[in-house]
C-alpha atoms as a PDB file:
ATOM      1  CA  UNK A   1       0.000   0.000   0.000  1.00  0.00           C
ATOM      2  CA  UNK A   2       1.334   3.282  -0.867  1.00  0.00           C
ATOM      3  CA  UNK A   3       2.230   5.420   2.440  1.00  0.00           C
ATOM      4  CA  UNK A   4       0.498   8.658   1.580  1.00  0.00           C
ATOM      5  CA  UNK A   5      -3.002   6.105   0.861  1.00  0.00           C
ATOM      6  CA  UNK A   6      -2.348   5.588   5.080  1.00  0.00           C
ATOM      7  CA  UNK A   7      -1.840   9.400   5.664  1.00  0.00           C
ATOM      8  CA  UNK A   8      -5.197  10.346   3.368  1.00  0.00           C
ATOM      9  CA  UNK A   9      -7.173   8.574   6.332  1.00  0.00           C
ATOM     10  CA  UNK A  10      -5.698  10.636   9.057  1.00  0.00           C
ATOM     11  CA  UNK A  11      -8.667  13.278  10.823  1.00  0.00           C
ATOM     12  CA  UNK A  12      -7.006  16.341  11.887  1.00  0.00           C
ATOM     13  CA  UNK A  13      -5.769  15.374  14.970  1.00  0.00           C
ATOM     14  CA  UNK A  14      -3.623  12.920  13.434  1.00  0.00           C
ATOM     15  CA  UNK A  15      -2.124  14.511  10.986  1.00  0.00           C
ATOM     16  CA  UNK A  16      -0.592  16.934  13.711  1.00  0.00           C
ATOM     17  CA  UNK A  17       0.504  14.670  16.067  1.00  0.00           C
ATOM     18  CA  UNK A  18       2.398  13.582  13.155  1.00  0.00           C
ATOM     19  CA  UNK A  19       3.773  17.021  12.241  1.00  0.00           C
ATOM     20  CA  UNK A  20       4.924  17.225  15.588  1.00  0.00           C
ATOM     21  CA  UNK A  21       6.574  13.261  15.881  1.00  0.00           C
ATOM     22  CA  UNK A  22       7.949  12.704  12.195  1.00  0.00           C
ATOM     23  CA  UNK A  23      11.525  12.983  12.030  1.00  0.00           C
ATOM     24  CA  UNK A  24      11.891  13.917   8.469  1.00  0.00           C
ATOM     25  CA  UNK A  25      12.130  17.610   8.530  1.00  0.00           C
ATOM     26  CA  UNK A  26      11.956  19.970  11.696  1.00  0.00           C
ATOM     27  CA  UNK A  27       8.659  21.860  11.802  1.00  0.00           C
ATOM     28  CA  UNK A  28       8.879  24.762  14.127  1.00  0.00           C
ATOM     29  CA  UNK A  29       5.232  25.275  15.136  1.00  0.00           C
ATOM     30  CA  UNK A  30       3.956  26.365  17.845  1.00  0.00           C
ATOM     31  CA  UNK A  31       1.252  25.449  20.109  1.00  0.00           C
ATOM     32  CA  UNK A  32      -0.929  28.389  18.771  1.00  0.00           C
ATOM     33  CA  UNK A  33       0.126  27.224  15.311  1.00  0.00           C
ATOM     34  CA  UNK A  34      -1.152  23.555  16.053  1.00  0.00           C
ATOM     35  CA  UNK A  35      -4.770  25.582  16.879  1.00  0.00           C
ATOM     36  CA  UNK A  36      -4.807  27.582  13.724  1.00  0.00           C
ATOM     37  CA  UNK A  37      -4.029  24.050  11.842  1.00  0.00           C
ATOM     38  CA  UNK A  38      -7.266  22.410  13.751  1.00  0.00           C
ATOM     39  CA  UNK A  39      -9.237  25.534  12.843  1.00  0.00           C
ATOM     40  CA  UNK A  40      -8.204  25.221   9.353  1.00  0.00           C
ATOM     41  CA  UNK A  41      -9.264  21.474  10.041  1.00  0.00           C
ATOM     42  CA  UNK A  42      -6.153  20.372   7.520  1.00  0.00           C
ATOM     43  CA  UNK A  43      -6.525  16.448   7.376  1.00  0.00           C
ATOM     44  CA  UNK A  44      -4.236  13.991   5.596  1.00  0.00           C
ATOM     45  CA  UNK A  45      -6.190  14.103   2.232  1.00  0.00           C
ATOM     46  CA  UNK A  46      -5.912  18.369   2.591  1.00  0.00           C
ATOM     47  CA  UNK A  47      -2.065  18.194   3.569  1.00  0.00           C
ATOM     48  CA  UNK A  48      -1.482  15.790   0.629  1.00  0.00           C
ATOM     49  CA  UNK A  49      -3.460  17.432  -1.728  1.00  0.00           C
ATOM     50  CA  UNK A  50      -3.419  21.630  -1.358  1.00  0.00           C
ATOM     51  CA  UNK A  51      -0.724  23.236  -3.144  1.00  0.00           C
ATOM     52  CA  UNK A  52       1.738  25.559  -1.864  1.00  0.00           C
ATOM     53  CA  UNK A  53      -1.223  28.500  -2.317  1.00  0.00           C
ATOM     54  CA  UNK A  54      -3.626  26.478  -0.913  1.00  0.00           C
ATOM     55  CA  UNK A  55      -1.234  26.225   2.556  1.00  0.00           C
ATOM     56  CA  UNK A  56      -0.337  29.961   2.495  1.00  0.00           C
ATOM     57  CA  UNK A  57      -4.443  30.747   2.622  1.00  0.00           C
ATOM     58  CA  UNK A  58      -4.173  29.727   6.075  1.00  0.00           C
ATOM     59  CA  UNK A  59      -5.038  32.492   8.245  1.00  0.00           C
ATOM     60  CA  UNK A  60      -2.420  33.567  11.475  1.00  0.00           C
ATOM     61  CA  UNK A  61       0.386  30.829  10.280  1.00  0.00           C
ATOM     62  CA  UNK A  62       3.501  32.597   9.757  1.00  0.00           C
ATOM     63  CA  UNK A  63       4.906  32.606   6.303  1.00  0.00           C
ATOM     64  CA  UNK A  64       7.913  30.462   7.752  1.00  0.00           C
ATOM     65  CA  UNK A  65       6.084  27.674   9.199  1.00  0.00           C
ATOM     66  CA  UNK A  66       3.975  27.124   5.804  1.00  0.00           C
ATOM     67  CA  UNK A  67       7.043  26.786   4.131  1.00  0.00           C
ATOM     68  CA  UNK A  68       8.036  24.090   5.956  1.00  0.00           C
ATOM     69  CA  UNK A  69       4.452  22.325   5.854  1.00  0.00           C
ATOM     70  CA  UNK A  70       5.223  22.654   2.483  1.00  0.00           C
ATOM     71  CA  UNK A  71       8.551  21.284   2.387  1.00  0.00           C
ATOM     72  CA  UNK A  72       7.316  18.263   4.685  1.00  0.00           C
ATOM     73  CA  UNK A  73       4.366  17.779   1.871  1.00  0.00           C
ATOM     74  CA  UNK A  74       6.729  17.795  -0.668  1.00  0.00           C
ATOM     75  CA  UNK A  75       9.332  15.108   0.781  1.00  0.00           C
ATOM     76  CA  UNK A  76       6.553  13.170   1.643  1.00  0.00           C
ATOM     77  CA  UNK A  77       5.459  12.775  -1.850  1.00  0.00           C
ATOM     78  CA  UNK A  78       8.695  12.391  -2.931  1.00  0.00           C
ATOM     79  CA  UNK A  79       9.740   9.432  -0.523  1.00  0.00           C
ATOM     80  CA  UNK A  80       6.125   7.591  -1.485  1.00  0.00           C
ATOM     81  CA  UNK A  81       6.508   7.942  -5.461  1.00  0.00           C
ATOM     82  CA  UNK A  82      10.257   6.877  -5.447  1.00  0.00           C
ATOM     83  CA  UNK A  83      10.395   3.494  -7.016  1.00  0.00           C
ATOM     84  CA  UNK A  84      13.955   2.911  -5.376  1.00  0.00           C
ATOM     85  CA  UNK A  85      13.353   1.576  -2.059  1.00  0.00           C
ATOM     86  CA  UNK A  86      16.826   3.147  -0.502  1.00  0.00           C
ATOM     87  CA  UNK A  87      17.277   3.687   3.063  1.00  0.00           C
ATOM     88  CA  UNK A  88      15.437   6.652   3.539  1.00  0.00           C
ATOM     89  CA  UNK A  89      12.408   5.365   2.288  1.00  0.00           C
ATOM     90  CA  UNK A  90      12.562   2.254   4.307  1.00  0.00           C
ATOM     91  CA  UNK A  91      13.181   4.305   7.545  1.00  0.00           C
ATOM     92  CA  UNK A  92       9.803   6.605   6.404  1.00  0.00           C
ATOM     93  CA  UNK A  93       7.646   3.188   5.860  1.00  0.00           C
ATOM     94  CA  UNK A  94       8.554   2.135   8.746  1.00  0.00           C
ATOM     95  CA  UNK A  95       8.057   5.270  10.963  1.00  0.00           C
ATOM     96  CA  UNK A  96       4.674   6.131   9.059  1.00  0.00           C
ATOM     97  CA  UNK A  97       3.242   2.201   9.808  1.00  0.00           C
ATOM     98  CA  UNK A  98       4.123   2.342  13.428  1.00  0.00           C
ATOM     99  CA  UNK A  99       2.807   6.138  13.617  1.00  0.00           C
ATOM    100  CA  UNK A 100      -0.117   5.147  12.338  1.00  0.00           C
ATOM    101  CA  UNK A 101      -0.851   1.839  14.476  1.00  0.00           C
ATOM    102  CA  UNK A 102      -0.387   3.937  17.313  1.00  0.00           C
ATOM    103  CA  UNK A 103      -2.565   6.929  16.963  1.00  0.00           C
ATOM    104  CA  UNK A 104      -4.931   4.977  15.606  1.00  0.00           C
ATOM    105  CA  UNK A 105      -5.536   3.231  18.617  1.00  0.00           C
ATOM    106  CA  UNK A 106      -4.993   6.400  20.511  1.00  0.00           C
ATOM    107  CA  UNK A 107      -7.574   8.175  18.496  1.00  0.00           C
ATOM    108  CA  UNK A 108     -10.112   4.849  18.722  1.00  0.00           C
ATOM    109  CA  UNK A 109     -10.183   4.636  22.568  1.00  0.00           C
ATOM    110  CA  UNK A 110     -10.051   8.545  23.038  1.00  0.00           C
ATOM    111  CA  UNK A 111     -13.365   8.227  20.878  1.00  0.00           C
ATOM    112  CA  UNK A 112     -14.766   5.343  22.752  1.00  0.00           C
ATOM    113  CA  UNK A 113     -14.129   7.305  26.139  1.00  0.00           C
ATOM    114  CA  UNK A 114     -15.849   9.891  24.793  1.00  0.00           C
ATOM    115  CA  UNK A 115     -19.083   7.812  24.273  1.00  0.00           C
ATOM    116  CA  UNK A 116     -18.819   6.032  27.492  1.00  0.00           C
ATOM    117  CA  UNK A 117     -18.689   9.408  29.233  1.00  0.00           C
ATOM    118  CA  UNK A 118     -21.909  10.738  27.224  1.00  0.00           C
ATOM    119  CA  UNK A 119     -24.045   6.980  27.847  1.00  0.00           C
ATOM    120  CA  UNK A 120     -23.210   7.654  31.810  1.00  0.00           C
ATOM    121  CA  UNK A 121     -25.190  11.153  32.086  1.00  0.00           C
END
């Protein structure tokens, strides 16, 4: 399976607990920036998909910081279309499979919490 088809499923949550994780390409955001992203809701497909306009639409970012969401996008695309398997790409399956085991079961039992805590009022 290609890696970005795993990152296209990621909510918005996801997606920036991976900006802030990955170890690809040092994002320097900042909690407020991490809000703007979630009130931009930017999801995998979004991050994937918008061009470099699309990301510098976003309201309050700093011109810096969407330059390296950008650059991220970019590599990431890069890394998933390269037919040569080299190291680098290896490392990247590897850290995007396990990423996305975890916060997948992260994200599943913070949701089922949630419903547990709404069936007990």
């Amino acid at each position: 399976m290609k890696l970005t088809k795993i990152i296209e499923r990621w909510n918005t949550d996801m997606l920036i607990e991976f900006f802030q994780q990955q170890p690809f390409l040092a994002l320097h955001l900042e909690s407020k920036d991490y809000k703007t992203l979630r009130q931009a809701k930017i999801t995998g497909t979004s991050f994937l998909r918008a061009t470099t306009e699309d990301l510098f639409r976003i309201n309050n970012l700093p011109w810096g910081y969407l330059i390296e969401i950008a650059k991220l996008k970019e590599r990431v695309l890069e890394l998933d279309n390269n037919e040569t398997k080299n190291d680098e790409f290896e490392e990247f399956e590897s850290f995007i499979t396990k990423f996305n085991n975890k916060v997948t079961v992260f994200f599943l039992f913070k949701d089922l919490s949630k419903i547990l805590m709404m069936s007990m009022k």
